[in-house]
C-alpha atoms as a PDB file:
ATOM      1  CA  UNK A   1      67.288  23.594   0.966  1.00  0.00           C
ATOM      2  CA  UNK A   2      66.165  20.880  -1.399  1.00  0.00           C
ATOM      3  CA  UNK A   3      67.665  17.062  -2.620  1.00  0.00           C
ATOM      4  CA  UNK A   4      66.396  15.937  -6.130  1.00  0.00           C
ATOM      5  CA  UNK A   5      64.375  13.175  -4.300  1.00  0.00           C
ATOM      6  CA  UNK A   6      62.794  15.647  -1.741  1.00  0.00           C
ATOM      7  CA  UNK A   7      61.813  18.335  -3.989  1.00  0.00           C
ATOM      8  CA  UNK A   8      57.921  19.150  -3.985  1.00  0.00           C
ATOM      9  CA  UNK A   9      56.153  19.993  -7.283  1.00  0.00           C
ATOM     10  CA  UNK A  10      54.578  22.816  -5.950  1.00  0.00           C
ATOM     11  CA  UNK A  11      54.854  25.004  -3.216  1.00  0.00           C
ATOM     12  CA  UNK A  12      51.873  27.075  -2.655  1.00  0.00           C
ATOM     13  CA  UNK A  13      51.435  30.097  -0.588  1.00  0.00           C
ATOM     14  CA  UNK A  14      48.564  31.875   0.910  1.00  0.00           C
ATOM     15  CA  UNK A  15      48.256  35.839   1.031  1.00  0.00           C
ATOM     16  CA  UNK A  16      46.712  37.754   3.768  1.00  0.00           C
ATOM     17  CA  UNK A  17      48.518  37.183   7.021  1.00  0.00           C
ATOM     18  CA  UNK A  18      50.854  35.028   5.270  1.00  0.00           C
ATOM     19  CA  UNK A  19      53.116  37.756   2.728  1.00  0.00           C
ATOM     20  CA  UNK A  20      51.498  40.974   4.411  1.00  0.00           C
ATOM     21  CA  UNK A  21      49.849  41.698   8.193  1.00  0.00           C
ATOM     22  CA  UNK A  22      46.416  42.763   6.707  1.00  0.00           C
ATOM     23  CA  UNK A  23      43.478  41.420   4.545  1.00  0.00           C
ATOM     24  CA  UNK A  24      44.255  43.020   0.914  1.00  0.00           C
ATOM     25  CA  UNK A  25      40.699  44.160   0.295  1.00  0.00           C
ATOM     26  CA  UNK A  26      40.759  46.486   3.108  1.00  0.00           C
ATOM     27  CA  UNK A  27      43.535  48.948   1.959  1.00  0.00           C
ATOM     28  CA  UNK A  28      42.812  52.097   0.067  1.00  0.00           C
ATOM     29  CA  UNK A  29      44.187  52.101  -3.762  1.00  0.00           C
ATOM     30  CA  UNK A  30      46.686  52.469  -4.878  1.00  0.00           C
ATOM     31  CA  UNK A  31      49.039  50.829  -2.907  1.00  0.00           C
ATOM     32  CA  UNK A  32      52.931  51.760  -3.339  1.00  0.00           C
ATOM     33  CA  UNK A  33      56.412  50.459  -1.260  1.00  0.00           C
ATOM     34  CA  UNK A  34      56.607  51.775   2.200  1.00  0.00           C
ATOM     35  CA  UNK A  35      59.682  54.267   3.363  1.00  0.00           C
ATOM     36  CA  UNK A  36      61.314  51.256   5.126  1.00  0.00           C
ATOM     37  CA  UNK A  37      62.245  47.622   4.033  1.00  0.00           C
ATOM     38  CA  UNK A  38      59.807  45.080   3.541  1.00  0.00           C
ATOM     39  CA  UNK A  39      56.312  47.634   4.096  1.00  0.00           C
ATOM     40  CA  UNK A  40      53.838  49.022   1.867  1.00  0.00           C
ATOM     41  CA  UNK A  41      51.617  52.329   2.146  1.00  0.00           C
ATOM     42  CA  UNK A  42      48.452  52.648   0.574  1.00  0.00           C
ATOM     43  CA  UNK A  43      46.469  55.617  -0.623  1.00  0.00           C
ATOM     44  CA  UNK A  44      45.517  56.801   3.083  1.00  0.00           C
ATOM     45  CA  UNK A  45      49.032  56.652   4.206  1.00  0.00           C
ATOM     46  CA  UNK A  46      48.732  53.499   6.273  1.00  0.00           C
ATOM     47  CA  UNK A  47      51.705  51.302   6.448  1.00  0.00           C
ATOM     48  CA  UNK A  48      51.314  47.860   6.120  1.00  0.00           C
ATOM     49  CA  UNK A  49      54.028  45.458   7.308  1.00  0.00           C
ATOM     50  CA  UNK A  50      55.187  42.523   5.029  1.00  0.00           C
ATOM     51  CA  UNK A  51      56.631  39.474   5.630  1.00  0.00           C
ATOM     52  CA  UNK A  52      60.923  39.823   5.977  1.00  0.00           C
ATOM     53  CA  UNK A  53      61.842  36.669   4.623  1.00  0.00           C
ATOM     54  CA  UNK A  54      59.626  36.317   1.652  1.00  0.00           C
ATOM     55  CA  UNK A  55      61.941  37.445  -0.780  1.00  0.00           C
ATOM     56  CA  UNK A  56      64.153  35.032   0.241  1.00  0.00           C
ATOM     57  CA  UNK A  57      62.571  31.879   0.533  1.00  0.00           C
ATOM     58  CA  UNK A  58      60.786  32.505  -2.603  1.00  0.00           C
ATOM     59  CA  UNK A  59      64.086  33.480  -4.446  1.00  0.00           C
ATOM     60  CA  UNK A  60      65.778  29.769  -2.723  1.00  0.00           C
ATOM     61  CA  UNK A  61      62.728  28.070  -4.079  1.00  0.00           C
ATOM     62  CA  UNK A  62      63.486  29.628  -8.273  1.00  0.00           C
ATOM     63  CA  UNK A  63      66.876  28.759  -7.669  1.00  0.00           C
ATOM     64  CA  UNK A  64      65.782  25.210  -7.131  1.00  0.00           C
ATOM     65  CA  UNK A  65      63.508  24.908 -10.119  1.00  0.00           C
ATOM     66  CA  UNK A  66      61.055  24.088  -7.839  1.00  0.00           C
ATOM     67  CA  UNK A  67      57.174  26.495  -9.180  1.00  0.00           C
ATOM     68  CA  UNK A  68      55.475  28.371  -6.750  1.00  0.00           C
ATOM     69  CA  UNK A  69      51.589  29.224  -6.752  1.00  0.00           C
ATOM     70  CA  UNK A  70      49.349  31.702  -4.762  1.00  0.00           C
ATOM     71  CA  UNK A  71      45.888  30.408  -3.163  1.00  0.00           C
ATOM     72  CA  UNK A  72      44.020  33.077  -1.623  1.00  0.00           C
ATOM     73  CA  UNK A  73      40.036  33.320  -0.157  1.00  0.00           C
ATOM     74  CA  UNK A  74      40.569  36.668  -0.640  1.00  0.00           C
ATOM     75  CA  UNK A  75      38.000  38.600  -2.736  1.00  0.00           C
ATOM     76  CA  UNK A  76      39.929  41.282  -4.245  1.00  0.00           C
ATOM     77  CA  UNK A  77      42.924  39.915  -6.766  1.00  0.00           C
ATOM     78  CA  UNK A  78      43.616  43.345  -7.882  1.00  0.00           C
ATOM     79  CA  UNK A  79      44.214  44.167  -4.275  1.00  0.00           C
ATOM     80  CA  UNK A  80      46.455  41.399  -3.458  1.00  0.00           C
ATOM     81  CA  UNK A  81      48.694  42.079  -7.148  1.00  0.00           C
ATOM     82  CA  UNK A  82      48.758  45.727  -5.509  1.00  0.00           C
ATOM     83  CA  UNK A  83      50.080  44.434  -2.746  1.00  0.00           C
ATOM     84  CA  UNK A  84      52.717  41.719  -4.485  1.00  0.00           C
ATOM     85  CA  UNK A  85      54.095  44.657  -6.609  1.00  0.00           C
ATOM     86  CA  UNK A  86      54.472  47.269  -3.859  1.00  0.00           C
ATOM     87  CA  UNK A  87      56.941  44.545  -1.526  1.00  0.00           C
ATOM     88  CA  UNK A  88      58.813  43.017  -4.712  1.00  0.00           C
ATOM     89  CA  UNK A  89      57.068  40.135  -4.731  1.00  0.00           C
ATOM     90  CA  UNK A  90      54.975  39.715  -8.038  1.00  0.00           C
ATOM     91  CA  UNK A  91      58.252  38.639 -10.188  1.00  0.00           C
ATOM     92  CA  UNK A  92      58.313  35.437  -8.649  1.00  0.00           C
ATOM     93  CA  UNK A  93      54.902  35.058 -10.055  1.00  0.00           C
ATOM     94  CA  UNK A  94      54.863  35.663 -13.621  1.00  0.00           C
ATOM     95  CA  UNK A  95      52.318  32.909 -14.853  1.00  0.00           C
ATOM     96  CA  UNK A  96      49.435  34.695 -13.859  1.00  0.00           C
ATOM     97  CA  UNK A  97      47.334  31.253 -14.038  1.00  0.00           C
ATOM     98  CA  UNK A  98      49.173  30.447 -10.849  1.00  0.00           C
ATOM     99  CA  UNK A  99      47.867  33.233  -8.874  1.00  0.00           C
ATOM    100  CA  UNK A 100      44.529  31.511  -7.981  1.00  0.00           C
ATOM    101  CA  UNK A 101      42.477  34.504  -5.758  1.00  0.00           C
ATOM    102  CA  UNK A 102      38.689  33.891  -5.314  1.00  0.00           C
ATOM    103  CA  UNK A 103      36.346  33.301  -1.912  1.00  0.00           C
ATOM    104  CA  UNK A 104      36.213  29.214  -1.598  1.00  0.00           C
ATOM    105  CA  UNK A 105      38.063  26.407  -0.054  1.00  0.00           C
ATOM    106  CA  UNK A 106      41.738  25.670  -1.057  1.00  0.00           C
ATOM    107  CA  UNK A 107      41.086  22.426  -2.247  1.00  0.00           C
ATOM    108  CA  UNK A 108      39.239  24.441  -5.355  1.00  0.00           C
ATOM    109  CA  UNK A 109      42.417  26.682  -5.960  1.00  0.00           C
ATOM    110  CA  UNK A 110      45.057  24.228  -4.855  1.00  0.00           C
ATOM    111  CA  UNK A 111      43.138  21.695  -7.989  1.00  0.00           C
ATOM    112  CA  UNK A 112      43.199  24.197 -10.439  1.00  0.00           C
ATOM    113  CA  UNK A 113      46.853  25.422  -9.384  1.00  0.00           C
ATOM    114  CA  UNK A 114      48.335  21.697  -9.634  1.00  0.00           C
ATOM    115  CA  UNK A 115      45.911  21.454 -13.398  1.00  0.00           C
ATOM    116  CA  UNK A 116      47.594  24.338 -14.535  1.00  0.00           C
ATOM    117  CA  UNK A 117      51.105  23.295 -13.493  1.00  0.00           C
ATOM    118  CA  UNK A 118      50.646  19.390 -14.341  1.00  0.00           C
ATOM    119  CA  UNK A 119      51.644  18.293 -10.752  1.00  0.00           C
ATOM    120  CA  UNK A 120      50.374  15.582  -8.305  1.00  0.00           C
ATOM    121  CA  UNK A 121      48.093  17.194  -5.832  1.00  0.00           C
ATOM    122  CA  UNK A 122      50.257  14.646  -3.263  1.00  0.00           C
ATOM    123  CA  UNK A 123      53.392  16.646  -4.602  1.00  0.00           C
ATOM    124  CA  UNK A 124      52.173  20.078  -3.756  1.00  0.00           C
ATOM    125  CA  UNK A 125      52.180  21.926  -0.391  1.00  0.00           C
ATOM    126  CA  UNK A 126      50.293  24.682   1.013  1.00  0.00           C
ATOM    127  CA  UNK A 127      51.383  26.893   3.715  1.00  0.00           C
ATOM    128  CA  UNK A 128      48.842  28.805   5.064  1.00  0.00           C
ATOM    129  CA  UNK A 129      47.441  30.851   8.361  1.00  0.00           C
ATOM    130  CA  UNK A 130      44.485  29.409   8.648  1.00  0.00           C
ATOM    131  CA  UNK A 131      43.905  26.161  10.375  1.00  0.00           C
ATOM    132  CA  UNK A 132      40.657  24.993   8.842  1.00  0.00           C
ATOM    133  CA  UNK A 133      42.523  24.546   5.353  1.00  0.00           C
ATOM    134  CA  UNK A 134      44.083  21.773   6.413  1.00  0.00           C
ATOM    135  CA  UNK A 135      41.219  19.511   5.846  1.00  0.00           C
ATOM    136  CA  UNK A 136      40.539  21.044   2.626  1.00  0.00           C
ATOM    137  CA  UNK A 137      43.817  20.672   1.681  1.00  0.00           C
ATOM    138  CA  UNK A 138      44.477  16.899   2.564  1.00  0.00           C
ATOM    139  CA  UNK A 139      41.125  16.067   0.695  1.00  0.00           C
ATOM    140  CA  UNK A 140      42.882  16.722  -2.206  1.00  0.00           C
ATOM    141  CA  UNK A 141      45.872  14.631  -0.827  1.00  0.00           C
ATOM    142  CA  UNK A 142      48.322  17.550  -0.723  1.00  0.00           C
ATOM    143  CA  UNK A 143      50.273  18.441   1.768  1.00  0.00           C
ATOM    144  CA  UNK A 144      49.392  21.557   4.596  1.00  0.00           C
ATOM    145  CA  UNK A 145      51.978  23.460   6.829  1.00  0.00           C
ATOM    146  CA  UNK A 146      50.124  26.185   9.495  1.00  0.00           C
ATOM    147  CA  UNK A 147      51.872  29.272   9.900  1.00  0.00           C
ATOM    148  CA  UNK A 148      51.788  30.638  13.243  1.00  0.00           C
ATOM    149  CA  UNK A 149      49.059  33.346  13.326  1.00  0.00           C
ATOM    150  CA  UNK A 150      50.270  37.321  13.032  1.00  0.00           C
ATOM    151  CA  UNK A 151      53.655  35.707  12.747  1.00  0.00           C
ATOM    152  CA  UNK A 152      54.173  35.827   8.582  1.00  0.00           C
ATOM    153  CA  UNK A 153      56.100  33.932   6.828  1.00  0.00           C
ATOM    154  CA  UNK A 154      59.226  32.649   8.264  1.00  0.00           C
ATOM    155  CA  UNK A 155      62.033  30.632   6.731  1.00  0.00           C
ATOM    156  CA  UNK A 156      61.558  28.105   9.758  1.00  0.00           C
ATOM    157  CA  UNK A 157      57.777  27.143   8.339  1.00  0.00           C
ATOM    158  CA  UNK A 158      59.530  26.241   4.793  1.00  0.00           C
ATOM    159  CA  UNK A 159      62.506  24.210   6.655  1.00  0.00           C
ATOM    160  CA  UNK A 160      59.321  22.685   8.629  1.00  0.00           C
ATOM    161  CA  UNK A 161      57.287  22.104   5.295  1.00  0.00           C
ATOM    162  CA  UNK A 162      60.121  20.400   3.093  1.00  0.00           C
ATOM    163  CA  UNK A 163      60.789  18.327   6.004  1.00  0.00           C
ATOM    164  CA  UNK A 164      57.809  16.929   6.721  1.00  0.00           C
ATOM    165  CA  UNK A 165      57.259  16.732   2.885  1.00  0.00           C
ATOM    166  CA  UNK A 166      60.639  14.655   2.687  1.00  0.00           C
ATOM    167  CA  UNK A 167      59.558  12.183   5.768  1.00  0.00           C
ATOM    168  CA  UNK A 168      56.335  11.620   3.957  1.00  0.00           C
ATOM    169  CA  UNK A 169      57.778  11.014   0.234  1.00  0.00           C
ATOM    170  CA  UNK A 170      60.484   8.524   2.039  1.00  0.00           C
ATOM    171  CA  UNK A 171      57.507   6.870   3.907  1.00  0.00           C
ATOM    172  CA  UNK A 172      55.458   6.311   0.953  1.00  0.00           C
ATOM    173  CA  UNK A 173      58.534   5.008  -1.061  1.00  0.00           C
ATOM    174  CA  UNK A 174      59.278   2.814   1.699  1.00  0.00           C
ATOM    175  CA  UNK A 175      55.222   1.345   1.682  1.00  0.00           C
ATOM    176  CA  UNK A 176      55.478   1.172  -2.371  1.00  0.00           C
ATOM    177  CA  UNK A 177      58.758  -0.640  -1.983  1.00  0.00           C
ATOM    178  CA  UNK A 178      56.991  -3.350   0.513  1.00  0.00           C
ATOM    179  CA  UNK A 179      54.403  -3.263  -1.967  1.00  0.00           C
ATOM    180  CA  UNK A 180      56.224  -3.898  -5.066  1.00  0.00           C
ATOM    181  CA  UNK A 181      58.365  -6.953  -3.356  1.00  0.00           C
ATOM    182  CA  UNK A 182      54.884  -8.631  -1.677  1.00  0.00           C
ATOM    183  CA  UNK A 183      53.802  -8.481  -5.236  1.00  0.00           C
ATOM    184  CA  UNK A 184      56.242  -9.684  -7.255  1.00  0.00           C
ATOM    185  CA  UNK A 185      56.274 -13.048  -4.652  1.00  0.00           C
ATOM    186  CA  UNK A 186      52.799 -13.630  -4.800  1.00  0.00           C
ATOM    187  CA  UNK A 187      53.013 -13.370  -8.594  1.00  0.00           C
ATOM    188  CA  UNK A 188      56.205 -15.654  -8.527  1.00  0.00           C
ATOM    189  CA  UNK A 189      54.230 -17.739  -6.088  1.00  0.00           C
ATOM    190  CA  UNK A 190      51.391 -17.731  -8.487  1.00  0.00           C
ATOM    191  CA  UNK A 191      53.212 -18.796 -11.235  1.00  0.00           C
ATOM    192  CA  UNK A 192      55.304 -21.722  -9.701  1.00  0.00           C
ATOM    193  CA  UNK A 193      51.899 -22.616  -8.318  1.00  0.00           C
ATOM    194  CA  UNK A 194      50.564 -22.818 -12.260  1.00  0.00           C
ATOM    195  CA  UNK A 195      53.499 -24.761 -13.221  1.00  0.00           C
ATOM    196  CA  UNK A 196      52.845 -27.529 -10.808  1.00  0.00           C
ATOM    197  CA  UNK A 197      49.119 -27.761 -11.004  1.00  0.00           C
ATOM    198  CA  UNK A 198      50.468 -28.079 -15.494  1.00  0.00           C
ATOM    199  CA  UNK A 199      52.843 -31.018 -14.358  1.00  0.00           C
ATOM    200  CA  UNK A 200      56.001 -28.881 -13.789  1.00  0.00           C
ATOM    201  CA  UNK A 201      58.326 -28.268 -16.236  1.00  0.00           C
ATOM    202  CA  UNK A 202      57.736 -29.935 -19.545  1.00  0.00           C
ATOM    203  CA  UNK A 203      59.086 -34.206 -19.861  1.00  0.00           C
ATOM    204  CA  UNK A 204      58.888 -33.912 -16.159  1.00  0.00           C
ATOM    205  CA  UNK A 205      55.891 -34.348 -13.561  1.00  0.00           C
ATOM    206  CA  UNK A 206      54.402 -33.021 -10.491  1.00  0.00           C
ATOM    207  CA  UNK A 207      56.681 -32.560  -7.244  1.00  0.00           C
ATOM    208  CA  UNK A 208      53.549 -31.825  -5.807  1.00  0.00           C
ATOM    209  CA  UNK A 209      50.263 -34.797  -6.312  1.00  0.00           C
ATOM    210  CA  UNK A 210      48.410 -32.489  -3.734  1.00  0.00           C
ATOM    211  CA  UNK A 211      48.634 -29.536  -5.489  1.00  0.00           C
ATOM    212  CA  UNK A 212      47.834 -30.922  -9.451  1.00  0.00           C
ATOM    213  CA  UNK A 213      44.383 -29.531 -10.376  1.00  0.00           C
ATOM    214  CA  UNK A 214      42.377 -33.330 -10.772  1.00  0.00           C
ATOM    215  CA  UNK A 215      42.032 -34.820 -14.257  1.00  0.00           C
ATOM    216  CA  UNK A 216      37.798 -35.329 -15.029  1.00  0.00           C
ATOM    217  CA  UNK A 217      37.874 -38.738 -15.642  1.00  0.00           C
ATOM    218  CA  UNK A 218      39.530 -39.195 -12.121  1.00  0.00           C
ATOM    219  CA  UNK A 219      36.841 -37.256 -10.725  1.00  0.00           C
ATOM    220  CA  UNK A 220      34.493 -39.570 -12.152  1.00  0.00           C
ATOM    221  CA  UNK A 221      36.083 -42.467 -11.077  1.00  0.00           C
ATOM    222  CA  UNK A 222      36.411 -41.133  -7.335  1.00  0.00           C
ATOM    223  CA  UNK A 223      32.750 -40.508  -7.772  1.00  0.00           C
ATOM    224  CA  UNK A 224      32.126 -44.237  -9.149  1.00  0.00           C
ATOM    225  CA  UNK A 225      33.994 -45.351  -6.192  1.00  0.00           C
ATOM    226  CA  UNK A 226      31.998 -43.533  -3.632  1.00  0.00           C
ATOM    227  CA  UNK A 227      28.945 -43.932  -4.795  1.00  0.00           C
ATOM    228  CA  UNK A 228      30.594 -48.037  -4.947  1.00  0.00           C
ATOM    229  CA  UNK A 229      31.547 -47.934  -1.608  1.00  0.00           C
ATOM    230  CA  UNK A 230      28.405 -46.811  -0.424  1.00  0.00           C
ATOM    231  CA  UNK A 231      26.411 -49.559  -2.441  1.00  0.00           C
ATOM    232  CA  UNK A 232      28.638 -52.152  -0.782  1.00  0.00           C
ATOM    233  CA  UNK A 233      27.886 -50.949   2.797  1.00  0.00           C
ATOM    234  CA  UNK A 234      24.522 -51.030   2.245  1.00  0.00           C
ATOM    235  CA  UNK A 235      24.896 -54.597   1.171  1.00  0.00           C
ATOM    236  CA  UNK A 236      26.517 -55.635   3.904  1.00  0.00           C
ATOM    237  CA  UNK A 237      23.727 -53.711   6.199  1.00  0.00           C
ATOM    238  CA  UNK A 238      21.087 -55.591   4.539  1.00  0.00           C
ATOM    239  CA  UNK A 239      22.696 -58.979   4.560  1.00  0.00           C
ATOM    240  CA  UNK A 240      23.718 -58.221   8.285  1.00  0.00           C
ATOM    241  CA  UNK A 241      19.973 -57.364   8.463  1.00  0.00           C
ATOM    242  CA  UNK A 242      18.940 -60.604   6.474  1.00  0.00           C
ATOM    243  CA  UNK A 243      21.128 -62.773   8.734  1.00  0.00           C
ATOM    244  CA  UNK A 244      19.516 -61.618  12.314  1.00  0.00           C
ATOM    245  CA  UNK A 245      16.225 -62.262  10.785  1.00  0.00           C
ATOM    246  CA  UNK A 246      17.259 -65.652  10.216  1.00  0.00           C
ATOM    247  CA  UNK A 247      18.385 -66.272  13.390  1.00  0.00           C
ATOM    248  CA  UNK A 248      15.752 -64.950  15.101  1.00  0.00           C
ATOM    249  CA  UNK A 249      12.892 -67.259  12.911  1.00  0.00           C
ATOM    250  CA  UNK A 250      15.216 -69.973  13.595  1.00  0.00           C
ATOM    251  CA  UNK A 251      15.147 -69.494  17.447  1.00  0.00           C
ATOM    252  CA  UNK A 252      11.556 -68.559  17.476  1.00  0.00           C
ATOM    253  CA  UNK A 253      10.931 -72.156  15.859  1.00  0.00           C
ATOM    254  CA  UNK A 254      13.334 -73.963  17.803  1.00  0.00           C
ATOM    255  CA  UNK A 255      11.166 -72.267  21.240  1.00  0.00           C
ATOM    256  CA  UNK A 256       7.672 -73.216  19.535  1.00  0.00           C
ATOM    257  CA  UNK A 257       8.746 -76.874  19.221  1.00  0.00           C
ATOM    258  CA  UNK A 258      10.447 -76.790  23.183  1.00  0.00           C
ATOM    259  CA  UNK A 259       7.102 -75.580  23.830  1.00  0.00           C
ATOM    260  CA  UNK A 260       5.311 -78.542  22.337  1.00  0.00           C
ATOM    261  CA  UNK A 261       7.264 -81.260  23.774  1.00  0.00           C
ATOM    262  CA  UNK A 262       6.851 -80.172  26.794  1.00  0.00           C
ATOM    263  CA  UNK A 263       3.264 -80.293  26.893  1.00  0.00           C
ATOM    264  CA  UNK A 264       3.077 -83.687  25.594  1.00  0.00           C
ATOM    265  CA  UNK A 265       5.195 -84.513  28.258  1.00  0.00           C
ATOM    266  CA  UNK A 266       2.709 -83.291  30.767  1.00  0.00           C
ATOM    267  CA  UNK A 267       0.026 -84.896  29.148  1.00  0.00           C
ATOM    268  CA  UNK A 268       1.526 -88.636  29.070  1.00  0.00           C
ATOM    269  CA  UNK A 269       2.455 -87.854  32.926  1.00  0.00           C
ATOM    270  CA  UNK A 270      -1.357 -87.149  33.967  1.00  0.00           C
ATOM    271  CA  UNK A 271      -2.278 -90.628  32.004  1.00  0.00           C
ATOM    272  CA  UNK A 272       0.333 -92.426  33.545  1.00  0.00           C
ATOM    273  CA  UNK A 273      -1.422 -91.430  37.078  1.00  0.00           C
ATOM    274  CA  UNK A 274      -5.011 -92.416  36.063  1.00  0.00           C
ATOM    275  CA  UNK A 275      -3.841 -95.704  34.988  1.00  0.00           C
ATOM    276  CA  UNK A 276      -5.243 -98.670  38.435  1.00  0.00           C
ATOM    277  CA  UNK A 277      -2.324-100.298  39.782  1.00  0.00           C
END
């Protein structure tokens, strides 16, 4: 059933309509092995059918090494040990700290289960009846397989379960894989980064100029030179400035003085006619 690399930490099963075709509290005490395989009678004669290939499936799962746990909402747990004894099931759970039975969400008994057993929550799986414990159960980041209602357990659900707990375990090897390699670039990419912003590799310099983190006194100087530049522009604007001004006073003059010969001109030309002939 199981590889070394696909094994789960924990496989975790629920009770009632999961091992046994009832809810535990509602049987009459005590409760003792049917007259046919795989039942159980209780104290008002009612049979009560259990689940055929429990026995086996938990039996493949000891054989594996692999520990099992019990997570039931039920609210009787002497009930449900009644009912483990009666269909030769309670020796595959001797630690009784692993037989978690209390009203509640799973996540509650599924934490305490993997506490108790030192296991990842994301290494554990629950199969269970009931859909609504899925959500409860991936809070937690384990792993949920639904058993088909009134069906029982079935050896098909734990083929089902350790598959789908393989595909995920070889998908999030594959992501930490990815991870690990993007990583160890950057951090090689980092460091070769480092090295040339140093000067490269000691008696050597910088394949790089671009890259090489600036000196201070260059940033001075590239501040001196700005701050130079722009001094020098504005020189040049002012003596541009300075120079049209000129020009303009010089043409200004040079019109004023037009001006004035011209209206001596006139004058001498209006004497000139006055003058008797």
């Amino acid at each position: 059933l199981l590889g070394a690399e696909k094994k789960p930490g924990l496989v975790i099963f629920d009770l009632d309509y999961t091992f046994w075709a009832c809810n535990a509290e509602e049987l009459r005490l005590p409760v003792v092995p049917g007259t046919s395989a795989n039942t159980a009678m209780d104290a008002y004669g009612r049979i009560f059918r259990g689940s055929a290939d429990a026995c086996g499936i938990l039996q493949s799962l000891q054989n594996a090494n692999v520990t099992v746990g019990i997570a039931s909402a039920g609210r009787s747990r002497l009930h449900s040990l009644s009912l483990l004894n009666a269909l030769g099931l309670r020796q595959y759970f001797p630690d009784p700290n692993l037989i978690q039975v209390f009203p509640g969400a799973k996540d509650t008994h599924i934490t305490r289960l993997c506490a108790h057993a030192n296991v990842d929550p994301a290494m554990a799986i629950l199969l269970d009846d009931m859909a609504y414990n899925r959500r409860a159960t991936m809070r937690i980041g384990a792993k949920f397989h639904l058993i088909r209602r009134r069906k029982l357990l079935q050896r098909s659900d734990l083929e089902t379960a350790l598959s789908s707990f393989a595909s995920a375990m070889q998908q999030r090897r594959t992501f930490e894989k990815w991870f690990k390699n993007d990583s160890s670039k950057a951090k090689e990419k980092k460091q070769k980064l480092e090295k040339q912003q140093q000067g490269g590799e000691p008696g050597g310099t910088c394949a790089n100029n671009s890259l090489r983190k600036p000196k201070e006194s260059e940033v001075m100087d590239s501040t001196c030179t700005v701050r130079l530049d722009r001094t020098t522009a504005y020189s040049s604007s002012a003596k541009h400035r300075s120079s049209e001004a000129a020009i303009a006073s010089s043409c200004s003059s040079a019109s004023s003085k037009h001006k004035k010969l011209g209206r001596r001109n006139k004058a001498g030309h209006r004497s000139n006619n006055k003058r008797p002939g």
